[in-house]
Protein backbone atom coordinates (compact mmCIF):
# COMPACT_ATOMS: atom_id res chain seq x y z
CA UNK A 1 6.62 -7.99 -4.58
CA UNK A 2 6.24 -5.50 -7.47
CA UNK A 3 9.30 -3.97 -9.42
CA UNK A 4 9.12 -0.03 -7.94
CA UNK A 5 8.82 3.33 -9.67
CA UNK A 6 11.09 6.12 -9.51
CA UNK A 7 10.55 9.49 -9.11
CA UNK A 8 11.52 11.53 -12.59
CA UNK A 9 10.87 15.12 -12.69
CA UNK A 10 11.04 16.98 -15.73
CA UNK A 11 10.22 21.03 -16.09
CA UNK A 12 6.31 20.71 -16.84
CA UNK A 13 5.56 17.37 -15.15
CA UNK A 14 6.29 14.26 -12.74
CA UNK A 15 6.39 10.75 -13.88
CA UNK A 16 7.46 7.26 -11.99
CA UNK A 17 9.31 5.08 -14.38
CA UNK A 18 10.39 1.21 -12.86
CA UNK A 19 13.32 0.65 -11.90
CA UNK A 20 14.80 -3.26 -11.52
CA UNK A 21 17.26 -1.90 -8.41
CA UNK A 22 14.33 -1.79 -5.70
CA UNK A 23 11.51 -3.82 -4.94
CA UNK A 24 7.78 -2.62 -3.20
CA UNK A 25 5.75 -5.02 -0.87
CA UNK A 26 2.78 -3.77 -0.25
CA UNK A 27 1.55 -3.77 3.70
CA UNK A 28 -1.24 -2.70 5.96
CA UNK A 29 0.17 -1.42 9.09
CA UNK A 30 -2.70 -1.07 12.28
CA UNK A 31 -2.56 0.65 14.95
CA UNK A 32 -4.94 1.08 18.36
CA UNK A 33 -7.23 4.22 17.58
CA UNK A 34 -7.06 4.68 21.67
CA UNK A 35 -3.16 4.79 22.09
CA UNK A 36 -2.20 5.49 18.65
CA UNK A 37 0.48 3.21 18.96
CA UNK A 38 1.92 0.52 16.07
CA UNK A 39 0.07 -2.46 16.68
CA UNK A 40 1.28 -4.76 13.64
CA UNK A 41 1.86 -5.50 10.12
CA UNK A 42 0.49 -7.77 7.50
CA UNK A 43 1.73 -8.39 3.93
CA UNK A 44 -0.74 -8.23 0.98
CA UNK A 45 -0.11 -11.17 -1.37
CA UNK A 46 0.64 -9.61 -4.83
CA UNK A 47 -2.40 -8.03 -6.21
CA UNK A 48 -3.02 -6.21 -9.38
CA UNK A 49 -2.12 -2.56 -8.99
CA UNK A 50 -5.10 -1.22 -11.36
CA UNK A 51 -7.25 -3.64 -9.13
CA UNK A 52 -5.88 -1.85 -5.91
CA UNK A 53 -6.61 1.44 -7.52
CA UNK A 54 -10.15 0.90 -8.07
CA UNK A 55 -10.59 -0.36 -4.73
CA UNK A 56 -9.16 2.86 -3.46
CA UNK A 57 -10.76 4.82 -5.28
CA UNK A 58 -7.27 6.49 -7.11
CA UNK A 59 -6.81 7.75 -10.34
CA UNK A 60 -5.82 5.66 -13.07
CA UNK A 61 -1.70 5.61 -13.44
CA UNK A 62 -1.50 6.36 -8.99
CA UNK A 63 1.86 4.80 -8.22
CA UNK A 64 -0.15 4.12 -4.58
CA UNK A 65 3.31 5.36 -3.00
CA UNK A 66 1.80 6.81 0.04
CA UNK A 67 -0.21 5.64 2.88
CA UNK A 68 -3.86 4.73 2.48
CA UNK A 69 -6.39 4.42 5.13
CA UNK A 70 -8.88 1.32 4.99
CA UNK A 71 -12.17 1.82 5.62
CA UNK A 72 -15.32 -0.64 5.71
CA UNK A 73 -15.91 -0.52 1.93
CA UNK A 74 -12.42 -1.90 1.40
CA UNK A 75 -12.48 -4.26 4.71
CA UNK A 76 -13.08 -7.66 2.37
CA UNK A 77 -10.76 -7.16 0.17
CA UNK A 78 -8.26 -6.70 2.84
CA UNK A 79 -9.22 -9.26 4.76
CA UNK A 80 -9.12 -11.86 1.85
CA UNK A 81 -5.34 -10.45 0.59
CA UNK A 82 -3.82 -10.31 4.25
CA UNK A 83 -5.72 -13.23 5.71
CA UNK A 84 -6.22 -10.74 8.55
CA UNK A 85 -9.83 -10.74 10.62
CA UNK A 86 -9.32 -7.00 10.85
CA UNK A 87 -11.40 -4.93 13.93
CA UNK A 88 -12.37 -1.21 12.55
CA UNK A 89 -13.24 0.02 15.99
CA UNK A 90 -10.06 -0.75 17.82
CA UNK A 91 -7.61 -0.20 15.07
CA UNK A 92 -7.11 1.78 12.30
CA UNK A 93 -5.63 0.21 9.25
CA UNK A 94 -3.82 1.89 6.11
CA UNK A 95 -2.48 -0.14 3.17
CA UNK A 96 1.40 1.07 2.49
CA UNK A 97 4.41 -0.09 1.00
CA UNK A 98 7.94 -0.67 1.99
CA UNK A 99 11.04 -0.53 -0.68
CA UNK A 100 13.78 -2.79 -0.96
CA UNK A 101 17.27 -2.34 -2.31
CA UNK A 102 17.84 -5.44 -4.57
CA UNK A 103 21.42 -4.49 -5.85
CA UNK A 104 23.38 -5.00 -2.53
């Protein structure tokens, strides 16, 4: 887990500045491209967010708070941080995070 960001919004711009009160794992959720149901989750061990980034394709300083659909390009690296054997043509993946409240 890496320490999350919080939102900060000023008159002429946003920023995300940490916070030691919640915690982000990062996940990738699937789910059946049929049914479009929840299939499962898998944690990604803690990778480098500037690595994650690049593999994404994000700009630099992208607090990657939002949901991000894998596609082939990005399939090894998922594979090899999840230890999932992942199946693009049943399910669709997207790498996501999940906060935790550390201070209760």
């Amino acid at each position: 887990m890496v320490t999350a960001q919080k939102y900060v919004r000023s008159e002429n711009s946003i920023t995300f500045e940490p916070t030691n009160q919640t915690r982000m794992a990062r996940l990738v959720r699937y789910f059946d491209r049929e049914t479009c149901e929840f299939v499962g989750q898998k944690k990604l061990i803690p990778v480098n967010e500037d690595y994650l980034r690049k593999i994404f394709e994000l700009d630099v300083g992208n607090p990657m708070l939002f949901s991000y659909p894998v596609n082939r390009s990005q399939q090894e690296f998922i594979e090899r941080f999840t230890g999932l054997k992942m199946n693009l043509q049943k399910y669709q993946y997207f790498l996501e995070c999940d906060f935790q409240n550390t201070t209760s």
